[in-house]
N, C-alpha and C. Protein backbone atom coordinates (compact mmCIF):
# COMPACT_ATOMS: atom_id res chain seq x y z
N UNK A 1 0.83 -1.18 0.00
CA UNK A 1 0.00 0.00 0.00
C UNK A 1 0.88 1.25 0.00
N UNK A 2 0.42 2.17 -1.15
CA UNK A 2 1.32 3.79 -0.52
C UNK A 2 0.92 4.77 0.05
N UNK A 3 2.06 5.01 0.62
CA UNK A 3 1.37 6.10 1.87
C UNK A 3 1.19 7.09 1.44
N UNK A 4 0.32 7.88 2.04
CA UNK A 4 -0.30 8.82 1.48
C UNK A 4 0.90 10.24 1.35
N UNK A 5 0.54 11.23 0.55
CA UNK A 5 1.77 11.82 0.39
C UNK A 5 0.67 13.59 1.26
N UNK A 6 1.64 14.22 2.14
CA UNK A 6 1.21 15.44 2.65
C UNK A 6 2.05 16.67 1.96
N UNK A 7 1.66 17.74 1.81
CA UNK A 7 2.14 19.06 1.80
C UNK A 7 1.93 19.76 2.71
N UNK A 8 2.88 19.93 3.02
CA UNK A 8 2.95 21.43 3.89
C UNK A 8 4.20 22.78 4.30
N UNK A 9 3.88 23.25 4.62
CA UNK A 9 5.11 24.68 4.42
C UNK A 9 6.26 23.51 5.00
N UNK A 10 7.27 24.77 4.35
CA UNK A 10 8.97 24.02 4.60
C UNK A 10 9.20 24.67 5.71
N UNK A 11 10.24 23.74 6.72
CA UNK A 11 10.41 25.08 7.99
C UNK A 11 12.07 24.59 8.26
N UNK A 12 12.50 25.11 9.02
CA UNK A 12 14.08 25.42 9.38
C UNK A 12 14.57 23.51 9.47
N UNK A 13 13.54 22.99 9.92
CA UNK A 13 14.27 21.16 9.84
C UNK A 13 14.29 20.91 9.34
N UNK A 14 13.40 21.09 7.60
CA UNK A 14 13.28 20.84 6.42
C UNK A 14 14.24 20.99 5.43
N UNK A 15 15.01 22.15 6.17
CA UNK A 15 16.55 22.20 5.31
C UNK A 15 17.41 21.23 4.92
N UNK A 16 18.05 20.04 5.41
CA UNK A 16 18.51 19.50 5.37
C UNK A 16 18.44 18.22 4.35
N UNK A 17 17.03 18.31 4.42
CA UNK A 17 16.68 17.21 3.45
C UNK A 17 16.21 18.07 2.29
N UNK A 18 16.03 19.23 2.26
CA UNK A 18 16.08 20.06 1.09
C UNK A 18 17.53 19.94 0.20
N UNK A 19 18.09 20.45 1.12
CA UNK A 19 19.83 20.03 0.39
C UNK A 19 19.98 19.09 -0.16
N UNK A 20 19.81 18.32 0.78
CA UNK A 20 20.23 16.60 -0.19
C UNK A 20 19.65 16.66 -1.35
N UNK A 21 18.07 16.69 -1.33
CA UNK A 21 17.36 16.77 -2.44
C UNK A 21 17.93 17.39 -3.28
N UNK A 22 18.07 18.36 -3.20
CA UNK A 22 18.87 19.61 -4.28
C UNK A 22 19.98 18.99 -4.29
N UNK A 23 20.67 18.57 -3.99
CA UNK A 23 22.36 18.09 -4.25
C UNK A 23 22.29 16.67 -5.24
N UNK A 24 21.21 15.74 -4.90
CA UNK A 24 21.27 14.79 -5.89
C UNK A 24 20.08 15.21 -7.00
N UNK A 25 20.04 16.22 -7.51
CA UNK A 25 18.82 16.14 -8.27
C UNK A 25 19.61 17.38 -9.32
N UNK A 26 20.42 17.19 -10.05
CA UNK A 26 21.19 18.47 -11.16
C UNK A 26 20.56 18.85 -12.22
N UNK A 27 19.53 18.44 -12.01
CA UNK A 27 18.54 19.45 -13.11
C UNK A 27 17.81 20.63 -12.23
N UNK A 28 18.00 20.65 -10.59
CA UNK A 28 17.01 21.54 -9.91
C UNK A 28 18.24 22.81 -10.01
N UNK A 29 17.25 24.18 -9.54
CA UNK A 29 18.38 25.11 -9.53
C UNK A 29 18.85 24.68 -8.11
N UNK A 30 20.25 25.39 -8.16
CA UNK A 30 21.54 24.74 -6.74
C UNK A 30 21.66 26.10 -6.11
N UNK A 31 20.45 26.35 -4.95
CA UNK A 31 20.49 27.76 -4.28
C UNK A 31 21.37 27.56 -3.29
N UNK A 32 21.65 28.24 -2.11
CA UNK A 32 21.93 28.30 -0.41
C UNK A 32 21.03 27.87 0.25
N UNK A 33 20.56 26.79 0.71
CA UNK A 33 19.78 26.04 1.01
C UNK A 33 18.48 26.99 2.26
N UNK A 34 19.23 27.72 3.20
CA UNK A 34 18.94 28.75 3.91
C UNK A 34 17.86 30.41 3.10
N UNK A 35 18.40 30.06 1.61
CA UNK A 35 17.16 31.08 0.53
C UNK A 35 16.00 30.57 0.42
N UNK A 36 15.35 28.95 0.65
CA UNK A 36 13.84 28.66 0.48
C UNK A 36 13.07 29.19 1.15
N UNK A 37 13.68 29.41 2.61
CA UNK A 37 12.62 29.81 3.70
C UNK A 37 12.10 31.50 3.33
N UNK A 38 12.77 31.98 2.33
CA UNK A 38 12.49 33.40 1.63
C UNK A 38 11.54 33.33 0.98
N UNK A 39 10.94 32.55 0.68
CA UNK A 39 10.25 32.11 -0.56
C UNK A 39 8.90 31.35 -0.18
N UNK A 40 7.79 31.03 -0.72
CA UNK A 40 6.53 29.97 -0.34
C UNK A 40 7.51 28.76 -0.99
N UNK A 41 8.10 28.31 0.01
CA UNK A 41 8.05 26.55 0.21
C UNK A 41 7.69 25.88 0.60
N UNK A 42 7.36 24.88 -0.31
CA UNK A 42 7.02 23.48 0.45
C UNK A 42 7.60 22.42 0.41
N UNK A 43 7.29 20.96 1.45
CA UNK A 43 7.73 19.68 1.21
C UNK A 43 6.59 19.04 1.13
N UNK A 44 7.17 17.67 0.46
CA UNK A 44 6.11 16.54 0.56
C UNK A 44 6.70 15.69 1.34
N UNK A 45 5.88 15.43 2.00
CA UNK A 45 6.41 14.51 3.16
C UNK A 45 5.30 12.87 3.28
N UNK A 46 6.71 11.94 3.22
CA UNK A 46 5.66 10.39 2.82
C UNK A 46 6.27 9.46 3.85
N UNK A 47 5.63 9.39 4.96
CA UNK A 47 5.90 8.00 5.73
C UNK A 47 7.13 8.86 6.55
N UNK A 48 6.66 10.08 6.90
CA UNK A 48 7.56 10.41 7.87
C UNK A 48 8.92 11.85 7.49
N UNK A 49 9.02 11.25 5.81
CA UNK A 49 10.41 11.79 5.31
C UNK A 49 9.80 12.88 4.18
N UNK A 50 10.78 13.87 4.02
CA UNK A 50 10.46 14.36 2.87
C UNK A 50 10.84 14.34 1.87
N UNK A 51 10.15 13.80 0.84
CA UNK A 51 10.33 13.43 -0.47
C UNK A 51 10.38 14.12 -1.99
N UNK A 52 10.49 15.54 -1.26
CA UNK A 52 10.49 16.73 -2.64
C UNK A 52 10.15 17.77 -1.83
N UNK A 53 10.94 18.95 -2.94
CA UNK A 53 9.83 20.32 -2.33
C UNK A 53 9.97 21.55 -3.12
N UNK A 54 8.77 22.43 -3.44
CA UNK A 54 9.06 23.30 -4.26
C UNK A 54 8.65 24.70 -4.06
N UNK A 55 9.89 25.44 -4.65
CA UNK A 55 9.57 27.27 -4.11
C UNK A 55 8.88 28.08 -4.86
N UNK A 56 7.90 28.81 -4.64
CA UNK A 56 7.49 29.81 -5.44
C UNK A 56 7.57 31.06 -4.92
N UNK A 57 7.08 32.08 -5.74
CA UNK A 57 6.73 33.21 -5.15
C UNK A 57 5.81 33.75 -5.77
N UNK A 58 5.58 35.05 -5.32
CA UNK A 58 4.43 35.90 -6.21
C UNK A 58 5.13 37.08 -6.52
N UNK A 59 4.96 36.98 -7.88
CA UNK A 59 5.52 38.16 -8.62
C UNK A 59 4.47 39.49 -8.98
N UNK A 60 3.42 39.08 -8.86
CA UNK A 60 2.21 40.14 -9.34
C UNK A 60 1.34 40.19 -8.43
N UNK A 61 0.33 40.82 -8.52
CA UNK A 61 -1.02 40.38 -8.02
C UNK A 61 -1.69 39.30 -8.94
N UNK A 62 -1.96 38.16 -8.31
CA UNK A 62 -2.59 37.54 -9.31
C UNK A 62 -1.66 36.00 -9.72
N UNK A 63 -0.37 36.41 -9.56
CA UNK A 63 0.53 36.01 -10.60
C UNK A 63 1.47 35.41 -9.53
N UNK A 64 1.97 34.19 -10.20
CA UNK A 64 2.70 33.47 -9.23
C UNK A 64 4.09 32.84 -10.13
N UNK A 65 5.12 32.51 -9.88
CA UNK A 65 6.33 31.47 -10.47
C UNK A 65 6.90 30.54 -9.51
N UNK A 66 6.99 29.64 -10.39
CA UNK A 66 7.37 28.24 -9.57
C UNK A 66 9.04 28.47 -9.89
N UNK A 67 9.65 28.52 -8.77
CA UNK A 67 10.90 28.86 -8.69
C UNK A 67 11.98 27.47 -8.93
N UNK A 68 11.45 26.69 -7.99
CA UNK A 68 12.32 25.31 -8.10
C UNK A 68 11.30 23.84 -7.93
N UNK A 69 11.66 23.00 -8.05
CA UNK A 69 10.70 21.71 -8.03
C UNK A 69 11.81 20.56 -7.76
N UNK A 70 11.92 19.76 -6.60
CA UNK A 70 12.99 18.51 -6.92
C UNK A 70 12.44 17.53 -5.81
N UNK A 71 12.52 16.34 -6.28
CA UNK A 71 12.32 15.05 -5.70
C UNK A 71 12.83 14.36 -5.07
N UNK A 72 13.34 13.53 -4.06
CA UNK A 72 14.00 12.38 -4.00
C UNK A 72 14.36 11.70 -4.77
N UNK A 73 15.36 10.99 -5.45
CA UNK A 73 15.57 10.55 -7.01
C UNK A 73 14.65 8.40 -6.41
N UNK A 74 14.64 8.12 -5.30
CA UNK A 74 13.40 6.92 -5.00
C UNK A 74 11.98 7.16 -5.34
N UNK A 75 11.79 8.62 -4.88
CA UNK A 75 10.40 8.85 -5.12
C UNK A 75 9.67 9.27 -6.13
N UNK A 76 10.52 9.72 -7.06
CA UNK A 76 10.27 10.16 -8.29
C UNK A 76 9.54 8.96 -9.34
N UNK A 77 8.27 9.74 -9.73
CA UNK A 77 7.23 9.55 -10.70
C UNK A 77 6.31 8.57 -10.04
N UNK A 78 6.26 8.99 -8.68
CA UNK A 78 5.39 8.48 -7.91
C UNK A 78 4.32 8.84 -7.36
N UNK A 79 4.38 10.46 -7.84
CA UNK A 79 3.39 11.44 -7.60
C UNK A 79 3.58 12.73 -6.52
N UNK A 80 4.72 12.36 -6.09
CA UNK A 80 5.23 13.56 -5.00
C UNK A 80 5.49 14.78 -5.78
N UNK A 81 5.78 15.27 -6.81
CA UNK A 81 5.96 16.45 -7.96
C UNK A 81 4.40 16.96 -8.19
N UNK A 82 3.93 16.10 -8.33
CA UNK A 82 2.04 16.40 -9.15
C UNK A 82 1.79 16.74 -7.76
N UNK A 83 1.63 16.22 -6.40
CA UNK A 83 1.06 16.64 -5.40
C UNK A 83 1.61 18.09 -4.98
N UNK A 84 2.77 18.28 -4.92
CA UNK A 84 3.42 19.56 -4.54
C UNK A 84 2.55 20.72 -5.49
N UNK A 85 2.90 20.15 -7.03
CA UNK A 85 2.04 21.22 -7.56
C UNK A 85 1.00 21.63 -7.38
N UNK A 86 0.36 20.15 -7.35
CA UNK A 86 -1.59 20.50 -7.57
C UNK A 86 -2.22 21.09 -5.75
N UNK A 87 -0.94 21.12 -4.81
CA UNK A 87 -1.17 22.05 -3.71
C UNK A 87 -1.11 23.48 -3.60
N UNK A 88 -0.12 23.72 -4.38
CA UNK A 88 0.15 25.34 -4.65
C UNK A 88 -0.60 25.48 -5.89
N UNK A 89 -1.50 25.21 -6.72
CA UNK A 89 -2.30 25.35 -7.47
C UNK A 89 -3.61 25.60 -7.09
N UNK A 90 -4.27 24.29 -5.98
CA UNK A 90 -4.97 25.17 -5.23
C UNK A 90 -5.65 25.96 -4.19
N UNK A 91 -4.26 26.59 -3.82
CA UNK A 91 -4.51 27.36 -2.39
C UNK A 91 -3.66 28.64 -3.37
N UNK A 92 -2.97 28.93 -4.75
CA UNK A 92 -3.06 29.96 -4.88
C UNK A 92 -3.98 30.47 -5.85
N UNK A 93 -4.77 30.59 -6.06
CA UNK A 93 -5.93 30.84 -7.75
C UNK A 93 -5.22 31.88 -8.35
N UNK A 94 -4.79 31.77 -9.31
CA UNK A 94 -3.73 32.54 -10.11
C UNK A 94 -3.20 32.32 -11.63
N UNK A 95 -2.34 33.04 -12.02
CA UNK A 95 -1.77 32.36 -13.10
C UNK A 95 -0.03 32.62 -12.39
N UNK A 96 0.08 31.30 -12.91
CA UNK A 96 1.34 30.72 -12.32
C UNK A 96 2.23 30.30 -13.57
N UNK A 97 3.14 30.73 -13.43
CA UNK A 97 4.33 30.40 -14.19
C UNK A 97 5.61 29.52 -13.81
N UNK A 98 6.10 29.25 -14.75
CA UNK A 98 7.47 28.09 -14.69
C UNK A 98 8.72 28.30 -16.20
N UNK A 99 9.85 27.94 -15.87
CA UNK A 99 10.63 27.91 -16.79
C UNK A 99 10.69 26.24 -17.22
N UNK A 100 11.23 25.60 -18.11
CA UNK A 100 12.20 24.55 -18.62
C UNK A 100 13.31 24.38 -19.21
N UNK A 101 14.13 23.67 -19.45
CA UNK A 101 15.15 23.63 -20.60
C UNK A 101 14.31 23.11 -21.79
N UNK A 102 14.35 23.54 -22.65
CA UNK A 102 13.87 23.26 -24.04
C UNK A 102 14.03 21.65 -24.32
N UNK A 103 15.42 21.36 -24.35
CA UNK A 103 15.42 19.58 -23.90
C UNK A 103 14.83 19.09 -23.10
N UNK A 104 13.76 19.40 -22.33
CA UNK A 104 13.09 18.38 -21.11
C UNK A 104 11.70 17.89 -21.49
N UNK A 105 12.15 17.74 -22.21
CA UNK A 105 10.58 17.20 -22.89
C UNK A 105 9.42 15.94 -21.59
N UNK A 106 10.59 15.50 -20.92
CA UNK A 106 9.99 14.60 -20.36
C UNK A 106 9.13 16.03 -18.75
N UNK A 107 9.71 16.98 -18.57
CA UNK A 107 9.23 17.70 -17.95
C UNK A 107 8.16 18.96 -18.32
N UNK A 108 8.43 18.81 -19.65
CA UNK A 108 7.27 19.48 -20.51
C UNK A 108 5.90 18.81 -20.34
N UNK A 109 6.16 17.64 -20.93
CA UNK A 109 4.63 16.31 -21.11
C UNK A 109 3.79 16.55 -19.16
N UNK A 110 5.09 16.59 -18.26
CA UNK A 110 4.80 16.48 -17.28
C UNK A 110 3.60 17.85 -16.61
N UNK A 111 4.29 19.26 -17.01
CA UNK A 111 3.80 20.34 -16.68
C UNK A 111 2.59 20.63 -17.17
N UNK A 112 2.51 19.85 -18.62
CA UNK A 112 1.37 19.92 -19.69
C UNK A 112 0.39 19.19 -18.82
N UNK A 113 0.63 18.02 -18.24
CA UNK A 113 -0.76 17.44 -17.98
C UNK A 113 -1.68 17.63 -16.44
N UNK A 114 -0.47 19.17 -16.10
CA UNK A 114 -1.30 19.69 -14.81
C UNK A 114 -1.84 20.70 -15.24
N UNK A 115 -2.05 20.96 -16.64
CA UNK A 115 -2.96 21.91 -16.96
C UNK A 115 -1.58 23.24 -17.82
N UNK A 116 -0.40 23.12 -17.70
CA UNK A 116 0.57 24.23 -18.14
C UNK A 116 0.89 24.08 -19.60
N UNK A 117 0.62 25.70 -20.22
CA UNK A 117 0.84 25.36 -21.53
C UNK A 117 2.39 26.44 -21.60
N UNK A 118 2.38 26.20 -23.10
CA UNK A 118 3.19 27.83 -23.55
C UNK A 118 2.85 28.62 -23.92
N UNK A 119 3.75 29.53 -23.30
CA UNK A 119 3.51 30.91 -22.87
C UNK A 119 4.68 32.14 -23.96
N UNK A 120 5.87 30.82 -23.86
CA UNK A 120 6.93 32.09 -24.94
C UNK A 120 8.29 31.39 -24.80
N UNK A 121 9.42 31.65 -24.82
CA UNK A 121 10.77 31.63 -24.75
C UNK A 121 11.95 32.59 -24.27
N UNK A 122 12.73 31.86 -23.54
CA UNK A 122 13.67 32.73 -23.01
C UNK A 122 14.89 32.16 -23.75
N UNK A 123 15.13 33.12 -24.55
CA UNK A 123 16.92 32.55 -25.35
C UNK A 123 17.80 32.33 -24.20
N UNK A 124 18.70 31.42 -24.47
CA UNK A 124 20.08 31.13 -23.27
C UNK A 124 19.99 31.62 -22.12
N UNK A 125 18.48 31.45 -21.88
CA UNK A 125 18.27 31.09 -20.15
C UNK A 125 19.11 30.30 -19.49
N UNK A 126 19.18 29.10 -19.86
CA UNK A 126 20.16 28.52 -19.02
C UNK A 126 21.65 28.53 -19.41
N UNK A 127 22.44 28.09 -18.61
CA UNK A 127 23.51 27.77 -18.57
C UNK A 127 23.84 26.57 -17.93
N UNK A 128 25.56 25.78 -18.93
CA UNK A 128 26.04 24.71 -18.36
C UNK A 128 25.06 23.84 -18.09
N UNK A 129 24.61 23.31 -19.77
CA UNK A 129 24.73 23.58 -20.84
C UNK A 129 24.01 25.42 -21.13
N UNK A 130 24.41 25.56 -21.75
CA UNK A 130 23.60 26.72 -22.50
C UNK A 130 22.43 26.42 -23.60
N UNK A 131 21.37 26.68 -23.16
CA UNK A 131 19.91 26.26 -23.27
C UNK A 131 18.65 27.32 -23.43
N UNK A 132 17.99 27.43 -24.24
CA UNK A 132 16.63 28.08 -24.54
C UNK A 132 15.78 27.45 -23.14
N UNK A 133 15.01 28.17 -22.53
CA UNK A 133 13.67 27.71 -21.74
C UNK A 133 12.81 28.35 -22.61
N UNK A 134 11.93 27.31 -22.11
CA UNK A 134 10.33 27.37 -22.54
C UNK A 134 9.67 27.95 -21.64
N UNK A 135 9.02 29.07 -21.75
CA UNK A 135 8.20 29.65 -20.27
C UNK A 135 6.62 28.81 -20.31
N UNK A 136 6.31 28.08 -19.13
CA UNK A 136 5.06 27.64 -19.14
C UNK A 136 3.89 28.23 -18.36
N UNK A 137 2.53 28.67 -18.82
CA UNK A 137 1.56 29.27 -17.82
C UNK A 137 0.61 28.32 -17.44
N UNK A 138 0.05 28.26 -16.19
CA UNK A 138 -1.32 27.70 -15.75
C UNK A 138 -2.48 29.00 -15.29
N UNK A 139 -3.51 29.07 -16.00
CA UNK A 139 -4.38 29.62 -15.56
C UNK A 139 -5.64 28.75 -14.61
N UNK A 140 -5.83 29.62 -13.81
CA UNK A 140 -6.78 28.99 -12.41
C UNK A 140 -8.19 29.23 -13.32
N UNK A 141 -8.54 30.49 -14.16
CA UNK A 141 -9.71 30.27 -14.49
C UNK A 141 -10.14 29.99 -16.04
């Protein structure tokens, strides 16, 4: 049976397993682990542990960006990513935004089927590699 997966705000104990997370996961951005609590974070927490967690903020009225998103590399595609989202989806009613690397197709299909489309492009957004993002929007209404 799987256990059920919770969200809830990130707090100062949550750091630690934020790091890790972020340290084995090199597609997430690699902040100061101590910058989430700046931010609306969350974890998912399954059977005790936390198994992902992701930052946003609000940039507008109205208007929100998903700053970072990363998993446990065990727990992954198990639904701990979709739950994080579809929590901050709805407790904020908004339009919410996200970046990708243009290569992530497998995180594209993913964003697409919580409702996120495209929105536009950012030339050599990323770096190492140097990479186009795809900007993605979700509208609440």
């Amino acid at each position: 049976m799987t256990e059920a997966i919770a969200v809830r705000a990130a707090g100062t104990a949550d750091l630690p397993a934020i790091e890790w997370i972020q340290q084995v996961s090199p597609a997430a951005s690699q902040w100061p682990v101590s910058d989430y609590l700046d931010y609306d974070c969350r974890v998912a927490v399954e059977a005790g542990q936390v198994a992902g967690f992701l930052a946003a903020r609000q940039v507008a009225a109205g208007e929100f960006e998903i700053l970072n998103l990363a998993v446990a590399p065990g727990r992954r595609r198990k639904g701990v990513g979709r739950a994080l989202i579809s929590a901050l989806l709805r407790e904020r009613p908004a339009s919410v935004f996200l970046e990708v690397r243009e290569s992530n197709s497998e995180a594209r299909l993913f964003y697409h089927s919580l409702g996120f489309r495209p929105a536009g492009r950012r030339p050599g957004y990323y770096r190492n590699p140097a990479e186009d993002a795809v900007v993605m929007q979700y509208h609440s209404c």
